[in-house]
PDB file of N, CA and C in Angstrom:
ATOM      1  N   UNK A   1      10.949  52.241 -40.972  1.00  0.00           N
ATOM      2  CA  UNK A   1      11.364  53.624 -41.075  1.00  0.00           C
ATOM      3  C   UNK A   1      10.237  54.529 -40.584  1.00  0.00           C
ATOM      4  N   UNK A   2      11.058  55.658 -40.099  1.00  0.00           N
ATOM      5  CA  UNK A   2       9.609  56.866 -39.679  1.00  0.00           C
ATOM      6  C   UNK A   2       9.773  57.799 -40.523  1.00  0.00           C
ATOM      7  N   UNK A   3       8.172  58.322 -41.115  1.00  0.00           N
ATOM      8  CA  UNK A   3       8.038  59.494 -41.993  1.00  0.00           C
ATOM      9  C   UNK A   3       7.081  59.964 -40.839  1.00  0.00           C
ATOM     10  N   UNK A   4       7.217  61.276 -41.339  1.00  0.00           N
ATOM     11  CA  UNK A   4       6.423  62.699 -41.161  1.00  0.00           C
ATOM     12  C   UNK A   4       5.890  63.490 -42.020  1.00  0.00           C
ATOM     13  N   UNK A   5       4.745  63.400 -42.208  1.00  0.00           N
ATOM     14  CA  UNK A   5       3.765  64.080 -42.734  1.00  0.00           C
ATOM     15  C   UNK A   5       3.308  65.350 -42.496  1.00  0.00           C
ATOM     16  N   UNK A   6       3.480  66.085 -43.210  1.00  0.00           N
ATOM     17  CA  UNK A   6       3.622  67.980 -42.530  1.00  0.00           C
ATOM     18  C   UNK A   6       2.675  68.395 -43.342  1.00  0.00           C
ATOM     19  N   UNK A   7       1.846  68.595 -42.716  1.00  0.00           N
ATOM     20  CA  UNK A   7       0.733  69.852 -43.705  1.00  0.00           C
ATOM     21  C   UNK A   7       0.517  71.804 -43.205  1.00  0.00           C
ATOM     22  N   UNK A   8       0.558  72.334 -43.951  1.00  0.00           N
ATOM     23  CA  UNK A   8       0.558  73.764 -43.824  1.00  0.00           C
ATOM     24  C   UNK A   8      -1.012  74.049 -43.999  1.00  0.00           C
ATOM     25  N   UNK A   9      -1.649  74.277 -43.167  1.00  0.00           N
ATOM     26  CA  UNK A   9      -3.179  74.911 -43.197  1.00  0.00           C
ATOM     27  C   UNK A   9      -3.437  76.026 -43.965  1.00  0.00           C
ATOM     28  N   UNK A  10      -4.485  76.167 -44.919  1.00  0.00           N
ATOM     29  CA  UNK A  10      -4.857  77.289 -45.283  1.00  0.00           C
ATOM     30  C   UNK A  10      -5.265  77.896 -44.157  1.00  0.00           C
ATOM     31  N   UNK A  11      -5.608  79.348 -44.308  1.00  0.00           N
ATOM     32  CA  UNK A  11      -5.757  80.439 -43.046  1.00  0.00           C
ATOM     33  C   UNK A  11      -7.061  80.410 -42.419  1.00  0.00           C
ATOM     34  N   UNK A  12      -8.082  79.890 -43.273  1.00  0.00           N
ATOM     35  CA  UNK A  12      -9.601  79.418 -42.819  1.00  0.00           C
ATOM     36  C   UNK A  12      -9.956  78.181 -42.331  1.00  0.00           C
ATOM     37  N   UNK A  13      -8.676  77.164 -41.873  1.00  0.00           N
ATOM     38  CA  UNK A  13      -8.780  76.019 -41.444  1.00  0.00           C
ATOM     39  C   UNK A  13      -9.845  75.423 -40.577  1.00  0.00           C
ATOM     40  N   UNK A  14      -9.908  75.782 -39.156  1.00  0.00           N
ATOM     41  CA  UNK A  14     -10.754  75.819 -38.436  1.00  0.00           C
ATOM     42  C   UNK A  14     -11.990  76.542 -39.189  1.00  0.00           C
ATOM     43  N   UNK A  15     -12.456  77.047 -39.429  1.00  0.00           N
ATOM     44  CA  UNK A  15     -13.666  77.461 -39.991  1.00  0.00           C
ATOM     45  C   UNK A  15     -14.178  76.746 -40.733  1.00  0.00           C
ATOM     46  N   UNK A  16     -13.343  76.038 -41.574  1.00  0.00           N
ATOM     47  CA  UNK A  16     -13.942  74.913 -42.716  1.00  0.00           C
ATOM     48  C   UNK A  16     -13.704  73.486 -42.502  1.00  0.00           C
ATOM     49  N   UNK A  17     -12.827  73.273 -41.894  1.00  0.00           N
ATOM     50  CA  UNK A  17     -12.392  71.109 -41.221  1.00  0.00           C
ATOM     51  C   UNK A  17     -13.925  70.832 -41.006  1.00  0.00           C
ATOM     52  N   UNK A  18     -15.093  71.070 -40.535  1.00  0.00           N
ATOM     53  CA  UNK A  18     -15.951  70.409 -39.875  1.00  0.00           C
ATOM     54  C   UNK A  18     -16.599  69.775 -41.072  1.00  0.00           C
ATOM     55  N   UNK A  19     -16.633  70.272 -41.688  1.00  0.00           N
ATOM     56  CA  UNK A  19     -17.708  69.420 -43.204  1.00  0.00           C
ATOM     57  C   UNK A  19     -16.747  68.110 -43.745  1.00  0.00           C
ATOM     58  N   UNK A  20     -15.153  68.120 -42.996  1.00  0.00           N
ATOM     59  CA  UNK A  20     -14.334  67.204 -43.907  1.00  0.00           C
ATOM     60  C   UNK A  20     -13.715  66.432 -42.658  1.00  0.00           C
ATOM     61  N   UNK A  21     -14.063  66.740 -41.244  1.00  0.00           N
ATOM     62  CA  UNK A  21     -13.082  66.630 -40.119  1.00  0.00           C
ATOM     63  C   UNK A  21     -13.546  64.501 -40.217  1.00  0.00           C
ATOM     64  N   UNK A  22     -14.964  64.473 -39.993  1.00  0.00           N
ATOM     65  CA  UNK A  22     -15.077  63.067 -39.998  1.00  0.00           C
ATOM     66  C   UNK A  22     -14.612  62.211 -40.880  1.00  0.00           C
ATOM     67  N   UNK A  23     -14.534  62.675 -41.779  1.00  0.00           N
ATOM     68  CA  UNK A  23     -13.711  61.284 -43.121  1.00  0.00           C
ATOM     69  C   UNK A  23     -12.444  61.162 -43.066  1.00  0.00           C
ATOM     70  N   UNK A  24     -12.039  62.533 -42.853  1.00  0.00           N
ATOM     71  CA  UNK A  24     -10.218  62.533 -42.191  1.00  0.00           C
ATOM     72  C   UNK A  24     -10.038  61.473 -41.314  1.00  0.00           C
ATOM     73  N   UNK A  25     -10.654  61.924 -40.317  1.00  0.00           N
ATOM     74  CA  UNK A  25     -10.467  60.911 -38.993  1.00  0.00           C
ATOM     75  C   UNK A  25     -10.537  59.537 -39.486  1.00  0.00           C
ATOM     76  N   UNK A  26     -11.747  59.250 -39.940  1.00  0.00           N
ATOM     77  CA  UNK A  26     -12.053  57.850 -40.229  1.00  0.00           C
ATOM     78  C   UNK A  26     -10.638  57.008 -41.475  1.00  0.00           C
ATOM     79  N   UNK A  27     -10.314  58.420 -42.221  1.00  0.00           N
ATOM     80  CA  UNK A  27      -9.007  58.102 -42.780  1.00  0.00           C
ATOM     81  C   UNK A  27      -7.849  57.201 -42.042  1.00  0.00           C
ATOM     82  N   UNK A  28      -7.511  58.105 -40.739  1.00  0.00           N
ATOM     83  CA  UNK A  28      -6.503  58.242 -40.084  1.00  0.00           C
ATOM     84  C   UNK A  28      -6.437  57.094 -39.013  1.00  0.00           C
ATOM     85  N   UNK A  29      -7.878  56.709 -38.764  1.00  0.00           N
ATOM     86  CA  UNK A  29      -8.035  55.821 -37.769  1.00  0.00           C
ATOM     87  C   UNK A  29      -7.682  54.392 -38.494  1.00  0.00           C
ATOM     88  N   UNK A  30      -8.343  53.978 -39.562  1.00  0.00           N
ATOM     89  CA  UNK A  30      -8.238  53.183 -40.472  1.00  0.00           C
ATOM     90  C   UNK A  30      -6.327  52.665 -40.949  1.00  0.00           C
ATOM     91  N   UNK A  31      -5.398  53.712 -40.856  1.00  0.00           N
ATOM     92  CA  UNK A  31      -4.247  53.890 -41.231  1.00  0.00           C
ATOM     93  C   UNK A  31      -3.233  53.712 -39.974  1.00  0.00           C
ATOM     94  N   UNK A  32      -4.076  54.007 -38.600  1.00  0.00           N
ATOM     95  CA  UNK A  32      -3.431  54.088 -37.885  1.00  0.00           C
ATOM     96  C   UNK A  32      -3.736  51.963 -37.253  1.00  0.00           C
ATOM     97  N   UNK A  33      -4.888  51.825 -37.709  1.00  0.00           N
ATOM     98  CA  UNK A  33      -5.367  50.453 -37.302  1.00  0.00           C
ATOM     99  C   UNK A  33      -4.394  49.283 -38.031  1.00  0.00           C
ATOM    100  N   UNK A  34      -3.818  49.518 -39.282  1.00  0.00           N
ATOM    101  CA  UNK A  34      -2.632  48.588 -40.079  1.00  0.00           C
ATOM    102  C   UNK A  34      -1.705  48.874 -39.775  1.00  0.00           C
ATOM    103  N   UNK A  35      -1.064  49.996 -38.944  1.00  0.00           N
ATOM    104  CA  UNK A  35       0.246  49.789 -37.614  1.00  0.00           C
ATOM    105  C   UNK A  35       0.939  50.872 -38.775  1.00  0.00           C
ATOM    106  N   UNK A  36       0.272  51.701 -39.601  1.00  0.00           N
ATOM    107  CA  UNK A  36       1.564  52.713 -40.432  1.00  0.00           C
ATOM    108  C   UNK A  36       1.380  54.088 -39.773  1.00  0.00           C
ATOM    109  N   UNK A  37       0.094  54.247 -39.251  1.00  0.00           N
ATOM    110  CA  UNK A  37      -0.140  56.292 -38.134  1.00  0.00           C
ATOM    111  C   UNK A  37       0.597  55.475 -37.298  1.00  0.00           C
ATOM    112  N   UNK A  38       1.400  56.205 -36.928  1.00  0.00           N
ATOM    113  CA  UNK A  38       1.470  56.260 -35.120  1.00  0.00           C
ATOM    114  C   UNK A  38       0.719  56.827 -34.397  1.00  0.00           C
ATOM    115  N   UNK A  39       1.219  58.299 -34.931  1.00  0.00           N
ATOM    116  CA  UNK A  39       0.260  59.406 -33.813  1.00  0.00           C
ATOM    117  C   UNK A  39       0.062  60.796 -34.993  1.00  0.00           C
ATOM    118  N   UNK A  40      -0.725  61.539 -34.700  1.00  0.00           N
ATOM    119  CA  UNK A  40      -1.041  62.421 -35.743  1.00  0.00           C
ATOM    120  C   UNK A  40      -2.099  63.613 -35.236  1.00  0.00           C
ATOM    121  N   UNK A  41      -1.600  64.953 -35.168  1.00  0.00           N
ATOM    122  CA  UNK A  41      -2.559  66.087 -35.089  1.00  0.00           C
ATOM    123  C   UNK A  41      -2.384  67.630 -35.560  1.00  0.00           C
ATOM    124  N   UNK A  42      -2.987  68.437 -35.246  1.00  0.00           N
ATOM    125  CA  UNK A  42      -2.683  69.616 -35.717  1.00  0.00           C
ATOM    126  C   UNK A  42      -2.137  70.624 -34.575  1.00  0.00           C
ATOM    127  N   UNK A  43      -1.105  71.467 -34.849  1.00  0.00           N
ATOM    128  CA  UNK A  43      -0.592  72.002 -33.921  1.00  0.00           C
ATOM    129  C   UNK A  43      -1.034  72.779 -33.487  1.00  0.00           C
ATOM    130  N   UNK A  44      -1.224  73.336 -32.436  1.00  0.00           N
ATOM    131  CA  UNK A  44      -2.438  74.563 -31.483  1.00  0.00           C
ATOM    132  C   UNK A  44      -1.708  75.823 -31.625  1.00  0.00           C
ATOM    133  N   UNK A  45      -2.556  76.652 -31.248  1.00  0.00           N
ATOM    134  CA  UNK A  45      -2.027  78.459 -31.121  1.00  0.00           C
ATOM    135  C   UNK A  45      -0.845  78.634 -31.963  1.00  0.00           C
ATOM    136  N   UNK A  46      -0.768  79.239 -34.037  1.00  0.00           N
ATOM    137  CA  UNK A  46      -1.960  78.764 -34.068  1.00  0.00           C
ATOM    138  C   UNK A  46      -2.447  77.624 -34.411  1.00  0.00           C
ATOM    139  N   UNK A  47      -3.121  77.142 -35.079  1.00  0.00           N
ATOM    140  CA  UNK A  47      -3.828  75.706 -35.659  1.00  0.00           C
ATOM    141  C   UNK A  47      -3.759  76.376 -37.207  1.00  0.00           C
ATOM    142  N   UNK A  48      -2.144  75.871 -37.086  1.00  0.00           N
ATOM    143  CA  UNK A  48      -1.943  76.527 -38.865  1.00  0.00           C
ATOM    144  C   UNK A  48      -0.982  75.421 -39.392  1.00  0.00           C
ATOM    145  N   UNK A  49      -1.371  74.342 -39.056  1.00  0.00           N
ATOM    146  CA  UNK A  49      -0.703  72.988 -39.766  1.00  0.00           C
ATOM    147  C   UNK A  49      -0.954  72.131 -38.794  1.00  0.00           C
ATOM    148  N   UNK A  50      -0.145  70.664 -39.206  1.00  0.00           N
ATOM    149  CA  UNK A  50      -0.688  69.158 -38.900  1.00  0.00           C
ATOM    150  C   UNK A  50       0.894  68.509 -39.134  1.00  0.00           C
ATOM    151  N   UNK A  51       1.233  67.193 -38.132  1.00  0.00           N
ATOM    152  CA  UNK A  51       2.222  66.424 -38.166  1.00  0.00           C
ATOM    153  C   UNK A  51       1.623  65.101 -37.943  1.00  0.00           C
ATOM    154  N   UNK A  52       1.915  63.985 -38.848  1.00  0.00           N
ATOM    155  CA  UNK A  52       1.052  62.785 -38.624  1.00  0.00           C
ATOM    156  C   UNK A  52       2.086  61.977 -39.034  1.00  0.00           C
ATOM    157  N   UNK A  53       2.840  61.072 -37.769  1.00  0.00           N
ATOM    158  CA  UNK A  53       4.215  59.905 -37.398  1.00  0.00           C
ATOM    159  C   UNK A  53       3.883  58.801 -38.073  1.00  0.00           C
ATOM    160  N   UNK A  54       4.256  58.632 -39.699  1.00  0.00           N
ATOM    161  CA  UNK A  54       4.037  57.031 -39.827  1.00  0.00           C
ATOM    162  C   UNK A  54       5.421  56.080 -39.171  1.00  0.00           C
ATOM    163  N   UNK A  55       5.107  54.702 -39.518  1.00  0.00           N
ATOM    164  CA  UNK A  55       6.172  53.855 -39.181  1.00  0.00           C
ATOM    165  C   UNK A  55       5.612  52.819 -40.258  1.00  0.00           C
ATOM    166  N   UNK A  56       6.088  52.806 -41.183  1.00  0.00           N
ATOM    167  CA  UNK A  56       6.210  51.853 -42.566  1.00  0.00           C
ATOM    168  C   UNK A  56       7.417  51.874 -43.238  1.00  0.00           C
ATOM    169  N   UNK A  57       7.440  50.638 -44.417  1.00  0.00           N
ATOM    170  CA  UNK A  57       8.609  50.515 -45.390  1.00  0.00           C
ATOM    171  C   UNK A  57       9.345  51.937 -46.328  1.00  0.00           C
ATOM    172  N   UNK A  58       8.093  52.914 -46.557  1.00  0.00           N
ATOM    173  CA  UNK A  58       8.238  53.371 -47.961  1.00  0.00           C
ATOM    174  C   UNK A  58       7.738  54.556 -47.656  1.00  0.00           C
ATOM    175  N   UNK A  59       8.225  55.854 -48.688  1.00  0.00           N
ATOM    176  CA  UNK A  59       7.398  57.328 -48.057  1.00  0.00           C
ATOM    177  C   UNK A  59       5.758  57.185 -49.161  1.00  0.00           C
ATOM    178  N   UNK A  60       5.663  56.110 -49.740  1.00  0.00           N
ATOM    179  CA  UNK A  60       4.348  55.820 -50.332  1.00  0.00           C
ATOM    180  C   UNK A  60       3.488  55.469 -49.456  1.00  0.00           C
ATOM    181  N   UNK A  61       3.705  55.308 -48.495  1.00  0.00           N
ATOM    182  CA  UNK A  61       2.352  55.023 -47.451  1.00  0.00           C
ATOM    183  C   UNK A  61       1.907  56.465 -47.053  1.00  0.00           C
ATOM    184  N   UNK A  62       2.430  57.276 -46.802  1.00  0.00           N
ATOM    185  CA  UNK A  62       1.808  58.581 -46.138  1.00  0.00           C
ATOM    186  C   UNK A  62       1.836  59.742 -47.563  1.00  0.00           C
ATOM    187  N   UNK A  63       2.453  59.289 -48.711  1.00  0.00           N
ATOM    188  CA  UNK A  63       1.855  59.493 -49.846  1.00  0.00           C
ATOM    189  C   UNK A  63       0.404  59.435 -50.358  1.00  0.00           C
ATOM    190  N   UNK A  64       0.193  58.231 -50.126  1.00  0.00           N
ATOM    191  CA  UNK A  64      -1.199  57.875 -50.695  1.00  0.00           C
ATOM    192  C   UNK A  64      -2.273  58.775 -49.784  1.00  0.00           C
ATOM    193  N   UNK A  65      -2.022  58.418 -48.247  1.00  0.00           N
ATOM    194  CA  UNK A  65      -2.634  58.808 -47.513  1.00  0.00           C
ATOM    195  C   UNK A  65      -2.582  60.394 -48.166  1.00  0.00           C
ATOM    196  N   UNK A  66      -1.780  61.291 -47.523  1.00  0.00           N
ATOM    197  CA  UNK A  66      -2.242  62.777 -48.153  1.00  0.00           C
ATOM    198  C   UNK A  66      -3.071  62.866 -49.449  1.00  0.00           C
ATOM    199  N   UNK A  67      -2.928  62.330 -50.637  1.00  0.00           N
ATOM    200  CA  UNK A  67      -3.764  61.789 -51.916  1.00  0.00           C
ATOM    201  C   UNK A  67      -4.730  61.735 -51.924  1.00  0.00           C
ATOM    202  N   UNK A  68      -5.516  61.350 -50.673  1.00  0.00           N
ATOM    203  CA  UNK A  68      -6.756  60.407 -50.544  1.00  0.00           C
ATOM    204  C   UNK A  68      -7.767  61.629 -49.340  1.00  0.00           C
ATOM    205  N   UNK A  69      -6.366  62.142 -48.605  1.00  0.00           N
ATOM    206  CA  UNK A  69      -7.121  62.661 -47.537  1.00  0.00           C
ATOM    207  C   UNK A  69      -8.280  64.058 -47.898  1.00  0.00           C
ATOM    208  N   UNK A  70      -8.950  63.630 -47.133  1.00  0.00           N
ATOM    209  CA  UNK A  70      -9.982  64.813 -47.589  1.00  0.00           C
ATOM    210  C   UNK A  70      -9.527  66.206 -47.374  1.00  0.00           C
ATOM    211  N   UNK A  71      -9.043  66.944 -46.190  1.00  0.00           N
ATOM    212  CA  UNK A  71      -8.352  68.101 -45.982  1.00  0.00           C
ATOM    213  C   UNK A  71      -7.407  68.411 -47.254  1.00  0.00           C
ATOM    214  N   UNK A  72      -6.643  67.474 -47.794  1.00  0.00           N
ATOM    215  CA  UNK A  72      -5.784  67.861 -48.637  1.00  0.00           C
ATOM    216  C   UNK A  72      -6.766  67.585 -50.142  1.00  0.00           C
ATOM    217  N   UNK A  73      -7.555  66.987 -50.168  1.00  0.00           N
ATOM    218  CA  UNK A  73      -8.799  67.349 -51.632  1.00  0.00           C
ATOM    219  C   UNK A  73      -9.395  68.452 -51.460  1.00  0.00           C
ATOM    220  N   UNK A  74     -10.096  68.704 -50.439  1.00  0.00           N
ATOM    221  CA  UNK A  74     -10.685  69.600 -50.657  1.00  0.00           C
ATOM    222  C   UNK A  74      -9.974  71.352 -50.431  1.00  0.00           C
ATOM    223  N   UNK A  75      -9.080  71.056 -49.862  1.00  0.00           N
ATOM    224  CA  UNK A  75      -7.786  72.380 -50.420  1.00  0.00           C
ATOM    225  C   UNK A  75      -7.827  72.815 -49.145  1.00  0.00           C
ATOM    226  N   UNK A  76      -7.880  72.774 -47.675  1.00  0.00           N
ATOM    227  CA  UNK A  76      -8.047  73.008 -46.531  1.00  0.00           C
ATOM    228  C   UNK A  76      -6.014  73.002 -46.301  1.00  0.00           C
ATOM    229  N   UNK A  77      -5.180  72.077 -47.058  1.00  0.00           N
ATOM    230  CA  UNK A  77      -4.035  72.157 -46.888  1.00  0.00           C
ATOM    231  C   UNK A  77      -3.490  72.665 -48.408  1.00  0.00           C
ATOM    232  N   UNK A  78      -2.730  73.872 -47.897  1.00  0.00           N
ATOM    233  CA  UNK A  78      -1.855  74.792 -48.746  1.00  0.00           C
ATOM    234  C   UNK A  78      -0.793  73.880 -49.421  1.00  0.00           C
ATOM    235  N   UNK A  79       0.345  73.067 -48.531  1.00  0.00           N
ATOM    236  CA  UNK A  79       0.780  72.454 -48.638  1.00  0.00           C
ATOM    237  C   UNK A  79       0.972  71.203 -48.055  1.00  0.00           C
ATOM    238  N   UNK A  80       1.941  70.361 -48.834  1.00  0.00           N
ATOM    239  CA  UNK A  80       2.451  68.767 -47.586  1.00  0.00           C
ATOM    240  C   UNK A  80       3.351  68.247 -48.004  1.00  0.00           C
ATOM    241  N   UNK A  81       4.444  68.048 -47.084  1.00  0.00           N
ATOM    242  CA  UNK A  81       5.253  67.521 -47.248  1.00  0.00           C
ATOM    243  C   UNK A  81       5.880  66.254 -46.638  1.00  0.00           C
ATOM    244  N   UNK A  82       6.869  65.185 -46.770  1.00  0.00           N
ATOM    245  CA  UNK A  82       7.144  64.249 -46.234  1.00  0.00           C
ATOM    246  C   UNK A  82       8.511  64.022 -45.820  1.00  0.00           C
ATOM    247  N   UNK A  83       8.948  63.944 -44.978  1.00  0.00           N
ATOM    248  CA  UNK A  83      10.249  63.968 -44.388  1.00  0.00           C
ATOM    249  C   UNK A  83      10.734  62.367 -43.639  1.00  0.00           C
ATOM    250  N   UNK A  84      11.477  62.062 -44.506  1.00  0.00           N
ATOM    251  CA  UNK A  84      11.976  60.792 -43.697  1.00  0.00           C
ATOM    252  C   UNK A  84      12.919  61.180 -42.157  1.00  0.00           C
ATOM    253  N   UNK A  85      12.231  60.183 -41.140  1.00  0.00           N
ATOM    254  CA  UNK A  85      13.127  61.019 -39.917  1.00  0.00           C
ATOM    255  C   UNK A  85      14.052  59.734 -39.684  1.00  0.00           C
ATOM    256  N   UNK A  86      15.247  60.214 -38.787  1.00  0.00           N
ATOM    257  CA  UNK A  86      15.822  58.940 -37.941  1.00  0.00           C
ATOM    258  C   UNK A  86      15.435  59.424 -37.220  1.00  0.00           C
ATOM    259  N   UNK A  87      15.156  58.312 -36.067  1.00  0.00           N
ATOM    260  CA  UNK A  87      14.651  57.827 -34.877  1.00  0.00           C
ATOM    261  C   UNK A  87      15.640  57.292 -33.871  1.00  0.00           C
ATOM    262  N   UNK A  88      16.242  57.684 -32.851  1.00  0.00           N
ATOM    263  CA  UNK A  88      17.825  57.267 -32.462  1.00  0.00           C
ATOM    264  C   UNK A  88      17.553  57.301 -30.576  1.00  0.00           C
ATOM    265  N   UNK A  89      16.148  57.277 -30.489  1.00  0.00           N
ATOM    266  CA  UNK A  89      15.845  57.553 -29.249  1.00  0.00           C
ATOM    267  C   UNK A  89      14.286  57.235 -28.404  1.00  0.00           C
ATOM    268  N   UNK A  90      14.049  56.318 -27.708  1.00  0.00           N
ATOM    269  CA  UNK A  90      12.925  55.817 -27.261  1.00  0.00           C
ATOM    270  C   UNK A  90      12.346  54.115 -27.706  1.00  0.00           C
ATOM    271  N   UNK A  91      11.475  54.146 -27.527  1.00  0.00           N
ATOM    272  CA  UNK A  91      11.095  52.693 -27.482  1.00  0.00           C
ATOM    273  C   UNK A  91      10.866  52.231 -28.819  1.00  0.00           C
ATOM    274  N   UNK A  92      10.062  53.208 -30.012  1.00  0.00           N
ATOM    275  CA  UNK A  92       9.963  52.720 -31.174  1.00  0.00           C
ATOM    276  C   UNK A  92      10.848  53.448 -32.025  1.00  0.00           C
ATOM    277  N   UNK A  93      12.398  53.700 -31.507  1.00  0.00           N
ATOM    278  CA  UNK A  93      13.562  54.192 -32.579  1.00  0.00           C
ATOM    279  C   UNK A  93      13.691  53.023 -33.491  1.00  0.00           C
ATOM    280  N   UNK A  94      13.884  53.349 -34.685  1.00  0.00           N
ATOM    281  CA  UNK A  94      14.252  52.403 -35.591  1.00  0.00           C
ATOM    282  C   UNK A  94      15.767  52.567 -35.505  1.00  0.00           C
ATOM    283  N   UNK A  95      16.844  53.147 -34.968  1.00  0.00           N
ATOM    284  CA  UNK A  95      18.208  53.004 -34.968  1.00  0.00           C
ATOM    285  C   UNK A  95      18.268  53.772 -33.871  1.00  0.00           C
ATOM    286  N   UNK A  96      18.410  53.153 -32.655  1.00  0.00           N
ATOM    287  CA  UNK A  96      18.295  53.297 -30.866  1.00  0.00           C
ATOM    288  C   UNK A  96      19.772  53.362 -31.202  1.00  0.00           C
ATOM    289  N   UNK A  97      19.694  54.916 -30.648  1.00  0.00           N
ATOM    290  CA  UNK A  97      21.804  54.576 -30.068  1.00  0.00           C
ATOM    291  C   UNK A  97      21.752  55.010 -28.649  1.00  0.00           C
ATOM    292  N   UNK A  98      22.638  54.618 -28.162  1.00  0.00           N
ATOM    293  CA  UNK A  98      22.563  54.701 -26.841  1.00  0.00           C
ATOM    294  C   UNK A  98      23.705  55.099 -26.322  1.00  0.00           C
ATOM    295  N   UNK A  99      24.414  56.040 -25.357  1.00  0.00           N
ATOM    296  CA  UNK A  99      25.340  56.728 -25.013  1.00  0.00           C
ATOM    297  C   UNK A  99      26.107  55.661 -25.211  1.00  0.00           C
ATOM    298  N   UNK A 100      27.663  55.901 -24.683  1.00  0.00           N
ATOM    299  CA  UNK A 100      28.945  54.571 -24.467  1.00  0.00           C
ATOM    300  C   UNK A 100      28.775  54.310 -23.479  1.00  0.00           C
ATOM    301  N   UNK A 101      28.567  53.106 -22.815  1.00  0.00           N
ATOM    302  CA  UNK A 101      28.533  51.922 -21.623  1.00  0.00           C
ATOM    303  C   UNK A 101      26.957  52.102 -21.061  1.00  0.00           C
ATOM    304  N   UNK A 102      26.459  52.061 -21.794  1.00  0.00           N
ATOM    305  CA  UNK A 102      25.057  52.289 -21.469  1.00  0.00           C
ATOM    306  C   UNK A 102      24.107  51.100 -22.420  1.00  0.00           C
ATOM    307  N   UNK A 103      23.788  50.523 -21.449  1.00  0.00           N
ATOM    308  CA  UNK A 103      23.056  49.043 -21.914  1.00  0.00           C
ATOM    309  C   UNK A 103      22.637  49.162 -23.163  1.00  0.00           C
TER     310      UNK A 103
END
């Protein structure tokens, strides 16, 4: 299954990530290395939240992760939320549909 991980930035984001940006990462890299990140960043202009694609069993994997993550300890994220997605399109859809008569 794919979750999505949504975080809402406090308004001083950029000003404050740098004291917490490396352990995040090292979080994310670590998470993304046991095949549950896919892909994961913060959205530009502005840089007032974050979307990070797991692909695991359970919405407890990107649970823990927010739990643990430093941005979200140290209060850099307002909020977070988790959204189970379907996936119905591309190479890692978990339920690929595909038009009628189309391979």
């Amino acid at each position: 299954m794919h979750y999505l991980l949504l975080y809402d930035f406090v308004s001083d984001y950029p000003e404050r990530r740098s004291k917490f940006r490396s352990l995040h990462l090292k979080l994310a890299w670590e998470s993304q290395s046991r095949g549950e990140l896919i892909l994961a960043g913060a959205f530009a202009d502005p840089i007032d939240g974050a979307a990070l694609l797991f692909r695991c069993e359970s919405r407890a994997v990107p649970e823990r992760f927010a739990a643990s993550d430093p941005y979200v300890t140290a209060g850099l994220v307002n909020q977070w939320r988790i959204r189970e997605w379907t996936t119905v399109c591309g190479d890692e859809a978990n339920t690929p549909i595909r038009p009628e008569g189309d391979p």
